[in-house]
PDB file of N, CA and C in Angstrom:
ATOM      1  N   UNK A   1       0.850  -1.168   0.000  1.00  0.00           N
ATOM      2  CA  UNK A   1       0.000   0.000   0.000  1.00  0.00           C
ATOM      3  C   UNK A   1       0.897   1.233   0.000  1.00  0.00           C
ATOM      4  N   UNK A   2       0.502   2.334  -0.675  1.00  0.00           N
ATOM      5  CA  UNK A   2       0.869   2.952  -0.781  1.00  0.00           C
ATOM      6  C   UNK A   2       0.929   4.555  -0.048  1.00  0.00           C
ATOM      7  N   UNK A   3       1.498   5.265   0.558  1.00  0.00           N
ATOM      8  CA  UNK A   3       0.894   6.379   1.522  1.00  0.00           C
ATOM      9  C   UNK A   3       0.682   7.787   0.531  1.00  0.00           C
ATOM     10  N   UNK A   4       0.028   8.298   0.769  1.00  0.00           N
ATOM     11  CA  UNK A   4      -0.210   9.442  -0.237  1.00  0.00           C
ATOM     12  C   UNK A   4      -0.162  10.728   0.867  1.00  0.00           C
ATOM     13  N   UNK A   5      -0.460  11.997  -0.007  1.00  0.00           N
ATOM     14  CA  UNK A   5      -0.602  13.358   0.555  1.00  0.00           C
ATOM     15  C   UNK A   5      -1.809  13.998  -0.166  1.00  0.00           C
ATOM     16  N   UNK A   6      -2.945  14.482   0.844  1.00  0.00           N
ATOM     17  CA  UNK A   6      -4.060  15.041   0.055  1.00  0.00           C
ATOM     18  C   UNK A   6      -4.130  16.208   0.055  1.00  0.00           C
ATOM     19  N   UNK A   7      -4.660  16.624  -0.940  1.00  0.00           N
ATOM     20  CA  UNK A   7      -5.046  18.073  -1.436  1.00  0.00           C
ATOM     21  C   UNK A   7      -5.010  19.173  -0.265  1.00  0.00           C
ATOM     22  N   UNK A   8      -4.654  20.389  -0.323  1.00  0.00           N
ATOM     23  CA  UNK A   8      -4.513  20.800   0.603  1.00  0.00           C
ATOM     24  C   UNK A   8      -6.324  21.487   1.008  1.00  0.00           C
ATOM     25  N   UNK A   9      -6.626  20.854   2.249  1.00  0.00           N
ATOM     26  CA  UNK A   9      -8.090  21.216   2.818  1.00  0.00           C
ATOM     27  C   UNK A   9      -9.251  20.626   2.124  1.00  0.00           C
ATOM     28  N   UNK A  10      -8.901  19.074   0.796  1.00  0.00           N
ATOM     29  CA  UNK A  10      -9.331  18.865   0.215  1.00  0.00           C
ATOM     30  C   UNK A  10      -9.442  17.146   0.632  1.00  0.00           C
ATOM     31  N   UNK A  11     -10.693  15.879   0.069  1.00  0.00           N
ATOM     32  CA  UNK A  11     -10.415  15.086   0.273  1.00  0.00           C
ATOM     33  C   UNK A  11      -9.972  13.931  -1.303  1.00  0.00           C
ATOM     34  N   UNK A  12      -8.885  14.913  -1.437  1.00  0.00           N
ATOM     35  CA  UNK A  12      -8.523  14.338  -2.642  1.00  0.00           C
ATOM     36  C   UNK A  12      -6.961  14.165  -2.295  1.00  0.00           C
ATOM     37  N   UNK A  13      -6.167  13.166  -3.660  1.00  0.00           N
ATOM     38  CA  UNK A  13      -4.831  13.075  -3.393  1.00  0.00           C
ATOM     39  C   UNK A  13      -4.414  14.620  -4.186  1.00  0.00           C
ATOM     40  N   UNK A  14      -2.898  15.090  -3.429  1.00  0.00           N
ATOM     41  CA  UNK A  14      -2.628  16.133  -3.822  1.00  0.00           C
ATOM     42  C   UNK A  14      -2.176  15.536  -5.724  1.00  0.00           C
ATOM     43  N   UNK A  15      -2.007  16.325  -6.743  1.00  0.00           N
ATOM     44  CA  UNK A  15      -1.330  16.014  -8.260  1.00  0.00           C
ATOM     45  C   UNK A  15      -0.190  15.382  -8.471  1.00  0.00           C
ATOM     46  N   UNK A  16       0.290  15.452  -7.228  1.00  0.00           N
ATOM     47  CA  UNK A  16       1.665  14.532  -6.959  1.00  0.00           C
ATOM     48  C   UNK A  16       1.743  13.154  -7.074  1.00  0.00           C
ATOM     49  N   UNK A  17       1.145  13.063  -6.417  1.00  0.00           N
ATOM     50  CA  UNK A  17      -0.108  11.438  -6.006  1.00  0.00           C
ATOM     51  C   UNK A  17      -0.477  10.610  -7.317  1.00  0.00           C
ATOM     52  N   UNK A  18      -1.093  11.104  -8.170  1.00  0.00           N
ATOM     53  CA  UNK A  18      -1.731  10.765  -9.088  1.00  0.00           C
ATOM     54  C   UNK A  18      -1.007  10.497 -10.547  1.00  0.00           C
ATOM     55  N   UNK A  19      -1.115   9.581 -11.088  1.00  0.00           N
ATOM     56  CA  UNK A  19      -0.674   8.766 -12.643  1.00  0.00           C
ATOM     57  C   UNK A  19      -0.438   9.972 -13.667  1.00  0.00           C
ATOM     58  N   UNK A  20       1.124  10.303 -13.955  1.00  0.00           N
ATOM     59  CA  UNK A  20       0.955  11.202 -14.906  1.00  0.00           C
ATOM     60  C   UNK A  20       1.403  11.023 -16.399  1.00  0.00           C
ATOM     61  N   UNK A  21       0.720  11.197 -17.735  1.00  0.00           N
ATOM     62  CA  UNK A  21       1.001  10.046 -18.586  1.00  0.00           C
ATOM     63  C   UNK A  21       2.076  10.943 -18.986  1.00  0.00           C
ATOM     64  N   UNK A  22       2.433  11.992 -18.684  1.00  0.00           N
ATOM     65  CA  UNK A  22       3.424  12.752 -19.705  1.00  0.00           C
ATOM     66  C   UNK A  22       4.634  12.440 -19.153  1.00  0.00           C
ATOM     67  N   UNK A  23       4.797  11.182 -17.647  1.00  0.00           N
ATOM     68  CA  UNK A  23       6.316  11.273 -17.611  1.00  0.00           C
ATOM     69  C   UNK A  23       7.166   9.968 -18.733  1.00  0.00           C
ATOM     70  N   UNK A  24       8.132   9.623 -18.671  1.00  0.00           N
ATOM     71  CA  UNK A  24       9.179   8.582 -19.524  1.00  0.00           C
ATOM     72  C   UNK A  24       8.497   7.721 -19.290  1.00  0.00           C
ATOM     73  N   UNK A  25       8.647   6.875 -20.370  1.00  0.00           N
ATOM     74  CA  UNK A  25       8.049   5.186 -19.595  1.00  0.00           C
ATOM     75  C   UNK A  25       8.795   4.517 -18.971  1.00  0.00           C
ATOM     76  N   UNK A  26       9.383   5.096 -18.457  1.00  0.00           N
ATOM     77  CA  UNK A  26      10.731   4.295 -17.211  1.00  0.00           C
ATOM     78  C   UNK A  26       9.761   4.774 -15.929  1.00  0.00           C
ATOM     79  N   UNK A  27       9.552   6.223 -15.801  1.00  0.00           N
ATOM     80  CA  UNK A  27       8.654   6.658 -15.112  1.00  0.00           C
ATOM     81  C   UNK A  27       7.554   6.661 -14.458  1.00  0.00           C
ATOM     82  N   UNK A  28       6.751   6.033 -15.714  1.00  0.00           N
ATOM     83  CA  UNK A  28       5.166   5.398 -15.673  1.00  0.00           C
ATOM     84  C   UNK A  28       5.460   3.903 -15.062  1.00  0.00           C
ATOM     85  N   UNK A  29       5.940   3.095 -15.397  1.00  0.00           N
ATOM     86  CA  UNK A  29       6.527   1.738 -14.702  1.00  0.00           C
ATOM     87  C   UNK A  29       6.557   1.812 -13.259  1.00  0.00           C
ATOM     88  N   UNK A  30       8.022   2.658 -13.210  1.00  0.00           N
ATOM     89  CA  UNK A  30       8.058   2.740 -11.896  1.00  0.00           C
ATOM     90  C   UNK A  30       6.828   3.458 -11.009  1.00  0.00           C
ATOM     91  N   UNK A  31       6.241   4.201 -11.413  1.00  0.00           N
ATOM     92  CA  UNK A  31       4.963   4.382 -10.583  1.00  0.00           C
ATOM     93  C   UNK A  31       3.763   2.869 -10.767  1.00  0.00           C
ATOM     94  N   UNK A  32       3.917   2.077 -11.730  1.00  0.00           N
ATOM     95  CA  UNK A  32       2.797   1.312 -11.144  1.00  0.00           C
ATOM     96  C   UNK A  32       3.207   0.254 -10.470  1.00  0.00           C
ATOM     97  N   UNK A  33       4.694   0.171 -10.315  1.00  0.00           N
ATOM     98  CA  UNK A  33       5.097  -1.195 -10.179  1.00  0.00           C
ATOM     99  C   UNK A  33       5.356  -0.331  -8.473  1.00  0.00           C
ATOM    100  N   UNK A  34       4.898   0.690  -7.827  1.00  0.00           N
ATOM    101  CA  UNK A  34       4.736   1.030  -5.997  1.00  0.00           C
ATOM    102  C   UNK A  34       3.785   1.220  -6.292  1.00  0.00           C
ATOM    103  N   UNK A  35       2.413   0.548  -6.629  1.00  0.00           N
ATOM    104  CA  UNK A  35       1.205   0.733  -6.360  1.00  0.00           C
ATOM    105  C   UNK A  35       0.549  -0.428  -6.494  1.00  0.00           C
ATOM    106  N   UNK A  36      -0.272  -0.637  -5.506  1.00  0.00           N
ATOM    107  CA  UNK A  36      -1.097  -2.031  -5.891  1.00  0.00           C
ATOM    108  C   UNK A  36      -2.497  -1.449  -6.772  1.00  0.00           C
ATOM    109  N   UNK A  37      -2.617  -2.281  -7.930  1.00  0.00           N
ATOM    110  CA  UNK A  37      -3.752  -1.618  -8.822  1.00  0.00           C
ATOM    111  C   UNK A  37      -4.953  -2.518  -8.903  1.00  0.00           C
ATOM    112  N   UNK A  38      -5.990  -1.616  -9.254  1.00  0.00           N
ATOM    113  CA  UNK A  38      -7.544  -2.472  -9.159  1.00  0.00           C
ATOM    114  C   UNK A  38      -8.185  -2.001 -10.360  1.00  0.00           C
ATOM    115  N   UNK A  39      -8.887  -2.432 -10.753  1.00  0.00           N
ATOM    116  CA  UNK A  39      -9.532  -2.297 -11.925  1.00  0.00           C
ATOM    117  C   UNK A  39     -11.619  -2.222 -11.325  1.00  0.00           C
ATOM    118  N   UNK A  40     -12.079  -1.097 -11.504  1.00  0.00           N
ATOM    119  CA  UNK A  40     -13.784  -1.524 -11.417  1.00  0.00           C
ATOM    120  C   UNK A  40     -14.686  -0.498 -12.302  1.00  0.00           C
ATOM    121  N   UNK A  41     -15.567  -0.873 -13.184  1.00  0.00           N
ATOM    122  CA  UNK A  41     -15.742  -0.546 -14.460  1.00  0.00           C
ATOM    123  C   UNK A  41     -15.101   0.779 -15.228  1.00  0.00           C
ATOM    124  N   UNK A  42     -14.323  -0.112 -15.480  1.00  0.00           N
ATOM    125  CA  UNK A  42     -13.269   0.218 -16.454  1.00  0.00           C
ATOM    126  C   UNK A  42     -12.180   1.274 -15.796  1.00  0.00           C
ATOM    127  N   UNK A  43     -12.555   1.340 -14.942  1.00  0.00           N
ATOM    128  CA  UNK A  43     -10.885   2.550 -14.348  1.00  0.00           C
ATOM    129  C   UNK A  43     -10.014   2.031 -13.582  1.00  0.00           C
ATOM    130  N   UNK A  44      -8.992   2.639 -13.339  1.00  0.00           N
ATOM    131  CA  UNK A  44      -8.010   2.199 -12.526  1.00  0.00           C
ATOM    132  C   UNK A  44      -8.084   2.653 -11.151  1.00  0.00           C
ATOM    133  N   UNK A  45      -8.044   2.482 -10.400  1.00  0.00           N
ATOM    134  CA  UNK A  45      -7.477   2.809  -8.903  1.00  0.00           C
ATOM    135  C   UNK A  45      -6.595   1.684  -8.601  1.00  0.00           C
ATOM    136  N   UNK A  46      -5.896   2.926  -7.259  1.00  0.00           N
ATOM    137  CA  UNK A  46      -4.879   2.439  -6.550  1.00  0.00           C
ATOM    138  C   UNK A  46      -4.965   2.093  -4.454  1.00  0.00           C
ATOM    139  N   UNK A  47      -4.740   1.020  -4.527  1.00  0.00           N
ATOM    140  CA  UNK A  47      -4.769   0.755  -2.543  1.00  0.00           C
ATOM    141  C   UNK A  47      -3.847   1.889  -2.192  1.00  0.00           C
ATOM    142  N   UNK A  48      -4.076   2.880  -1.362  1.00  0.00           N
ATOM    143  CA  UNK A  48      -3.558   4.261  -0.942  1.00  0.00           C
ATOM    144  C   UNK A  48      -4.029   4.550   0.623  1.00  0.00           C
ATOM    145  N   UNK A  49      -3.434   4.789   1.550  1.00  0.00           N
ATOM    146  CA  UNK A  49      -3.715   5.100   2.897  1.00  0.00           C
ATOM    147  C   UNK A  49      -3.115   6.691   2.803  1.00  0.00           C
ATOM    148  N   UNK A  50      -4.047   7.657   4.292  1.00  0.00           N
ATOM    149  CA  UNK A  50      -3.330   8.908   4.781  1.00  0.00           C
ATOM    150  C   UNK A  50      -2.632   8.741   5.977  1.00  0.00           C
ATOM    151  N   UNK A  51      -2.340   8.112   6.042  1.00  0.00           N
ATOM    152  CA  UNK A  51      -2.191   7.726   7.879  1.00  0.00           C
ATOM    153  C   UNK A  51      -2.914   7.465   8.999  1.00  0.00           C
ATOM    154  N   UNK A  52      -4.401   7.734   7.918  1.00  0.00           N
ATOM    155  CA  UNK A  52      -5.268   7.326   9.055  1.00  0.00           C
ATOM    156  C   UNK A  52      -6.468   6.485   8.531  1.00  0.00           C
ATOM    157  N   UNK A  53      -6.878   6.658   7.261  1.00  0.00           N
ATOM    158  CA  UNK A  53      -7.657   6.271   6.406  1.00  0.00           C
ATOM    159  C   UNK A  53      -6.726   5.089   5.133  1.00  0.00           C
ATOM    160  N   UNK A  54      -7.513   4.305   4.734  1.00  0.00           N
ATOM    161  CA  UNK A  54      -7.460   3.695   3.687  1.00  0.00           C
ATOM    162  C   UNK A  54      -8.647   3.754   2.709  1.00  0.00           C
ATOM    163  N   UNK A  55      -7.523   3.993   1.274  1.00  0.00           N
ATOM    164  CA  UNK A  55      -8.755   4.658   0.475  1.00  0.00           C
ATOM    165  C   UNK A  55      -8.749   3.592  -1.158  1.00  0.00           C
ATOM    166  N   UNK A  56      -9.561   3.770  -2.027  1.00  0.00           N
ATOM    167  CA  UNK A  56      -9.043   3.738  -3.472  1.00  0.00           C
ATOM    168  C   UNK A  56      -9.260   4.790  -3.999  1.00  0.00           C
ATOM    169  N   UNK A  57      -7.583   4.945  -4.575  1.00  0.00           N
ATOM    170  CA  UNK A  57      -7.728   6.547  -5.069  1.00  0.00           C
ATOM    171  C   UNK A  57      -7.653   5.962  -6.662  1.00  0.00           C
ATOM    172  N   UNK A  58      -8.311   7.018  -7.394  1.00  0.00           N
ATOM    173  CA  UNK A  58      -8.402   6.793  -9.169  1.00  0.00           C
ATOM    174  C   UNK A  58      -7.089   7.274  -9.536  1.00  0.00           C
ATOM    175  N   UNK A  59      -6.383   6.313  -9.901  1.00  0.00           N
ATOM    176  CA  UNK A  59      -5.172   7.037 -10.503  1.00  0.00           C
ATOM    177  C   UNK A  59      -4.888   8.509 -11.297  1.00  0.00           C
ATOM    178  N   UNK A  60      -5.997   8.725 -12.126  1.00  0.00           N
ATOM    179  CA  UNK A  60      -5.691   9.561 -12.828  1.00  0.00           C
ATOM    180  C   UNK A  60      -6.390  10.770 -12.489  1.00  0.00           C
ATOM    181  N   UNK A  61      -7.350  10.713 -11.393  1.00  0.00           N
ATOM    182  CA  UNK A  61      -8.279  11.855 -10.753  1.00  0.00           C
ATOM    183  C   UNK A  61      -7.667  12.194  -9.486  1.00  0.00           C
ATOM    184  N   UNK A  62      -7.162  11.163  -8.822  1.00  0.00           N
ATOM    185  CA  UNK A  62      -6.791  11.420  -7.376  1.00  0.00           C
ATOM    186  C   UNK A  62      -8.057  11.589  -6.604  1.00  0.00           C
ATOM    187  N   UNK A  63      -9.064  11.411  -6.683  1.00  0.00           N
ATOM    188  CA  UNK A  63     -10.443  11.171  -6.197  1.00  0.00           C
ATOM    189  C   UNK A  63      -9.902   9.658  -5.137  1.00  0.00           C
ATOM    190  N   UNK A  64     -10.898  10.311  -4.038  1.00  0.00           N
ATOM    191  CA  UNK A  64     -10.629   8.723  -3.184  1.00  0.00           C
ATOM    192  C   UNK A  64     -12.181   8.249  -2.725  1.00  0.00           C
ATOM    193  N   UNK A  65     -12.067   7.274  -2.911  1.00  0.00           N
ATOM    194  CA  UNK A  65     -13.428   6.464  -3.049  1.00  0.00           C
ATOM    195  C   UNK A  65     -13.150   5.321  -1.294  1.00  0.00           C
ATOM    196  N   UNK A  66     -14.486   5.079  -0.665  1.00  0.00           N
ATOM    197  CA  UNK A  66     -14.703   4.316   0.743  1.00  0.00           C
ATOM    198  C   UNK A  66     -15.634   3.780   0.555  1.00  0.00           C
ATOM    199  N   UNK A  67     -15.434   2.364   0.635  1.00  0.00           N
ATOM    200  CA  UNK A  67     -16.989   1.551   0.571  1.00  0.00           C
ATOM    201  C   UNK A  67     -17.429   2.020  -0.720  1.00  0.00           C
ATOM    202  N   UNK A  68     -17.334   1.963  -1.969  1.00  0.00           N
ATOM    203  CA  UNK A  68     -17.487   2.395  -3.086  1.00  0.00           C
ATOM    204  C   UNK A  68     -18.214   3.248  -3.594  1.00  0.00           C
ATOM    205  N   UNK A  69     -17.759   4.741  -2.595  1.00  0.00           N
ATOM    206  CA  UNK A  69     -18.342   6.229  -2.358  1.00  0.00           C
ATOM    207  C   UNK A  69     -17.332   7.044  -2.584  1.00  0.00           C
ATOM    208  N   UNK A  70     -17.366   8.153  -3.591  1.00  0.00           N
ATOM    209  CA  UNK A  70     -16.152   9.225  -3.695  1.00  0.00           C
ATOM    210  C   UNK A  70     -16.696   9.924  -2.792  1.00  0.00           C
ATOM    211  N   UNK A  71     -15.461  10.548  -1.997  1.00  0.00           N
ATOM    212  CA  UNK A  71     -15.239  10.917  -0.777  1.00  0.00           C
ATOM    213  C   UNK A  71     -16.070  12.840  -0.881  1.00  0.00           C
ATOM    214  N   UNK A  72     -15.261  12.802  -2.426  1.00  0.00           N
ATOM    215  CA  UNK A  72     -15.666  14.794  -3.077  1.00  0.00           C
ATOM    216  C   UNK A  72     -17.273  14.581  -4.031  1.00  0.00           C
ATOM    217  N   UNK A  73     -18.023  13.614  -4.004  1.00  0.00           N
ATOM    218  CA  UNK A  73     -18.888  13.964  -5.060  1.00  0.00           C
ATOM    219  C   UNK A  73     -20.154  12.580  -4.521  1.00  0.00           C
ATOM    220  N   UNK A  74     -21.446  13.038  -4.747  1.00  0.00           N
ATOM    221  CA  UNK A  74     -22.207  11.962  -4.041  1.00  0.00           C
ATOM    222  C   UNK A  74     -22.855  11.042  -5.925  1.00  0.00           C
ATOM    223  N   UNK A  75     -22.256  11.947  -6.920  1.00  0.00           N
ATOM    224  CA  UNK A  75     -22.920  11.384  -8.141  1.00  0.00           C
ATOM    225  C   UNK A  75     -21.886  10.152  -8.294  1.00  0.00           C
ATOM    226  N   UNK A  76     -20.693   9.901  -7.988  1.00  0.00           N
ATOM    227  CA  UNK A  76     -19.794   9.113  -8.242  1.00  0.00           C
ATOM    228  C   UNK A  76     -19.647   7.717  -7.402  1.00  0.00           C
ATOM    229  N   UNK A  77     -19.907   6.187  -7.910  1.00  0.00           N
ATOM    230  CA  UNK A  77     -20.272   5.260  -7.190  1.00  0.00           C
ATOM    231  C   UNK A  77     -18.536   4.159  -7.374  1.00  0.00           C
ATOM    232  N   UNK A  78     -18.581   3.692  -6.979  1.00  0.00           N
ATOM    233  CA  UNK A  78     -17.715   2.519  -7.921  1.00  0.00           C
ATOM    234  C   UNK A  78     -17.816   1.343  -6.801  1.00  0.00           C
ATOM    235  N   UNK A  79     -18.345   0.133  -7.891  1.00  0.00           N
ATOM    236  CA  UNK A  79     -18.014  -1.160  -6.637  1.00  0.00           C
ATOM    237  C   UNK A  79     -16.969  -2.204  -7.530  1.00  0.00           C
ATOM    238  N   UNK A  80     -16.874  -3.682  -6.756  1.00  0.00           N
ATOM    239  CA  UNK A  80     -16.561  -4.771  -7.311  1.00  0.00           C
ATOM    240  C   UNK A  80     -15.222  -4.114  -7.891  1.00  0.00           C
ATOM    241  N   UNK A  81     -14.245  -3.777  -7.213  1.00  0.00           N
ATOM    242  CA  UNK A  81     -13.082  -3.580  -7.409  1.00  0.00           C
ATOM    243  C   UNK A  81     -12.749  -4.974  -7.366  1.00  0.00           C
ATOM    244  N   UNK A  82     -11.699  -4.723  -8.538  1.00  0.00           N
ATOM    245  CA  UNK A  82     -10.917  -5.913  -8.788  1.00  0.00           C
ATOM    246  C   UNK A  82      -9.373  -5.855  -8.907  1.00  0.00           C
ATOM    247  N   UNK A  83      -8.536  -6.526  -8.080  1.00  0.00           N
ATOM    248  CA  UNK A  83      -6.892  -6.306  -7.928  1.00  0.00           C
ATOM    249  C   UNK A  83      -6.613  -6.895  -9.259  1.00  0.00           C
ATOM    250  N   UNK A  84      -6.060  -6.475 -10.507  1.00  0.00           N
ATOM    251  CA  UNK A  84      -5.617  -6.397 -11.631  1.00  0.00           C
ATOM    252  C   UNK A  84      -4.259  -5.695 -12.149  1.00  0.00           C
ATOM    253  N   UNK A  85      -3.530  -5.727 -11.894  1.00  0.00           N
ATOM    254  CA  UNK A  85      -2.295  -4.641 -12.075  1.00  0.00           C
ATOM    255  C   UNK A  85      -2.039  -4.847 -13.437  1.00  0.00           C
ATOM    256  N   UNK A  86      -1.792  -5.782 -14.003  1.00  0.00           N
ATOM    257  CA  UNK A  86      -1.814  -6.088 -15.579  1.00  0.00           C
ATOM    258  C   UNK A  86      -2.308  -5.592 -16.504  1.00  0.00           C
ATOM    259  N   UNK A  87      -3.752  -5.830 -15.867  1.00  0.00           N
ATOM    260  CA  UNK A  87      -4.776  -4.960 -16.887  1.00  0.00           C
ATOM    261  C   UNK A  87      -4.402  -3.503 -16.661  1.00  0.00           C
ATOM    262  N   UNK A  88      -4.062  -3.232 -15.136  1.00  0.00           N
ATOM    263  CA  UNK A  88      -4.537  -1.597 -14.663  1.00  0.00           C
ATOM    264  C   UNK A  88      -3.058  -1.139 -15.593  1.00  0.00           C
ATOM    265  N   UNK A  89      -1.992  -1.599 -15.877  1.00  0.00           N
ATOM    266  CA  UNK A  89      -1.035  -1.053 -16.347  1.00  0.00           C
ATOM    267  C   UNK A  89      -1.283  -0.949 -17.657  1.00  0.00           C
ATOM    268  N   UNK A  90      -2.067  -1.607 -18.190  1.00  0.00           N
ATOM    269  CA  UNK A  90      -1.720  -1.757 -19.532  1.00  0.00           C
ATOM    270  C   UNK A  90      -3.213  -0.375 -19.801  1.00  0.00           C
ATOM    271  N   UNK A  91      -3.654  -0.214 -19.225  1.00  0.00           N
ATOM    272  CA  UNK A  91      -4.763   1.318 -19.311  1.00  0.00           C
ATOM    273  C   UNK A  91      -4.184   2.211 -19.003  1.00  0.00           C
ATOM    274  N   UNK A  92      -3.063   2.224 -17.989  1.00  0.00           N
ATOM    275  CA  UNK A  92      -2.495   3.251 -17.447  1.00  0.00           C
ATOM    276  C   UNK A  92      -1.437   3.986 -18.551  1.00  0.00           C
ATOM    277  N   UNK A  93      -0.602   2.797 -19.255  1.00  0.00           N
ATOM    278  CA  UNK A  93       0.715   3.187 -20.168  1.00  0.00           C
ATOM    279  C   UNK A  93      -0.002   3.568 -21.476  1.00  0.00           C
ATOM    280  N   UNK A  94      -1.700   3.507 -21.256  1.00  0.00           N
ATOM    281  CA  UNK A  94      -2.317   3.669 -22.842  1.00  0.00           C
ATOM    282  C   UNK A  94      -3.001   5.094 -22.930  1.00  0.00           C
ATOM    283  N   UNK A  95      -2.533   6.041 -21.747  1.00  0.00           N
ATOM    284  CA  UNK A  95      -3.318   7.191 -21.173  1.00  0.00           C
ATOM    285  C   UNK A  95      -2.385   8.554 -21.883  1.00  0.00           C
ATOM    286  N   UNK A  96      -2.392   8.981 -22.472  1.00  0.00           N
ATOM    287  CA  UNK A  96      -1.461   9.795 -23.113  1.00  0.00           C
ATOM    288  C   UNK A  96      -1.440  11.513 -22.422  1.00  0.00           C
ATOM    289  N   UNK A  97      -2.844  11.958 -22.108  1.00  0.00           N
ATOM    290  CA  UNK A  97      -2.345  13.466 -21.319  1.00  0.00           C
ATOM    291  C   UNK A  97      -4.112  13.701 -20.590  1.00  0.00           C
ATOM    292  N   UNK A  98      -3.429  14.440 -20.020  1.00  0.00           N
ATOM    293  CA  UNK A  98      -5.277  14.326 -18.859  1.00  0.00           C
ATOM    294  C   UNK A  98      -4.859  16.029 -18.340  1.00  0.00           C
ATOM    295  N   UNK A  99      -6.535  16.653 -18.547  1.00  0.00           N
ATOM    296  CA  UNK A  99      -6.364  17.698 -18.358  1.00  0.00           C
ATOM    297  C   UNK A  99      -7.034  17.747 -16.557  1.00  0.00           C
ATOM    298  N   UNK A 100      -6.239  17.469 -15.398  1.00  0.00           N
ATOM    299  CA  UNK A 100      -6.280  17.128 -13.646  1.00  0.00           C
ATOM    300  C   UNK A 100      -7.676  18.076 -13.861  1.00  0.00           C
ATOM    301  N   UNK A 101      -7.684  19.391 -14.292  1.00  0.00           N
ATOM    302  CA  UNK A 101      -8.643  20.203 -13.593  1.00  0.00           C
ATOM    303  C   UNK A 101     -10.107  19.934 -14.489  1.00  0.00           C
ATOM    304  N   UNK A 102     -10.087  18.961 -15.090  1.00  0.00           N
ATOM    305  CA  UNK A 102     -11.231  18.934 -16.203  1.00  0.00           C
ATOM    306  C   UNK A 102     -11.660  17.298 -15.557  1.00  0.00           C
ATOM    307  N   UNK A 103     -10.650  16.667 -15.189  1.00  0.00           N
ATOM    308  CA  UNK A 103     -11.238  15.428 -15.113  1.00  0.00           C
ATOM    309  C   UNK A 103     -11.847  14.959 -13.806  1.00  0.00           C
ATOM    310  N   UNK A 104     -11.526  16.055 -12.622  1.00  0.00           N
ATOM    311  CA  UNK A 104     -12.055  15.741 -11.364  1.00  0.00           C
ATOM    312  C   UNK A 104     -13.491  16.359 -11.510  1.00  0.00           C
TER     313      UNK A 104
END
């Protein structure tokens, strides 16, 4: 598991946190290969704790989801997470640029 840092006054991971497709693919690797990954319709999240909480955060939103509830939004559901890293990598290395402030 992985420890994260959230948004500041926010219950999100800070941009730091979160899958960024624009780095090297040496880069992108090494970020999925310190993350345990899940797959539940069709997105990725990651097993992520704050030190006090354990969450699944969406890789590419930094949104953190409990009991398959986003923590920032009551329209957003996700269940039946599934531990997949294979799959979750192979969505992750296929993600080319994400605009953070458009996709949360």
């Amino acid at each position: 598991m992985h420890r994260i840092k959230l948004a500041a006054g926010l219950n999100l991971a800070s941009d730091g946190e979160c899958f960024t497709p624009t780095l090297t693919n040496e880069s992108k690797k090494k970020w999925i290969d310190d993350h345990d990954l899940f797959i539940a319709n069709g997105r990725t999240f990651a097993l992520v704790d704050t030190f006090n909480c354990v969450y699944f955060m969406d890789c590419i939103t930094g949104s953190l989801y409990q009991f398959g509830e986003c923590l920032t939004s009551t329209e957003l559901k996700y269940n039946g997470f599934r531990r997949d890293n294979d799959k979750a990598a192979k969505v992750l290395m296929a993600v080319e640029k994400v605009n953070h402030a458009n996709a949360r």
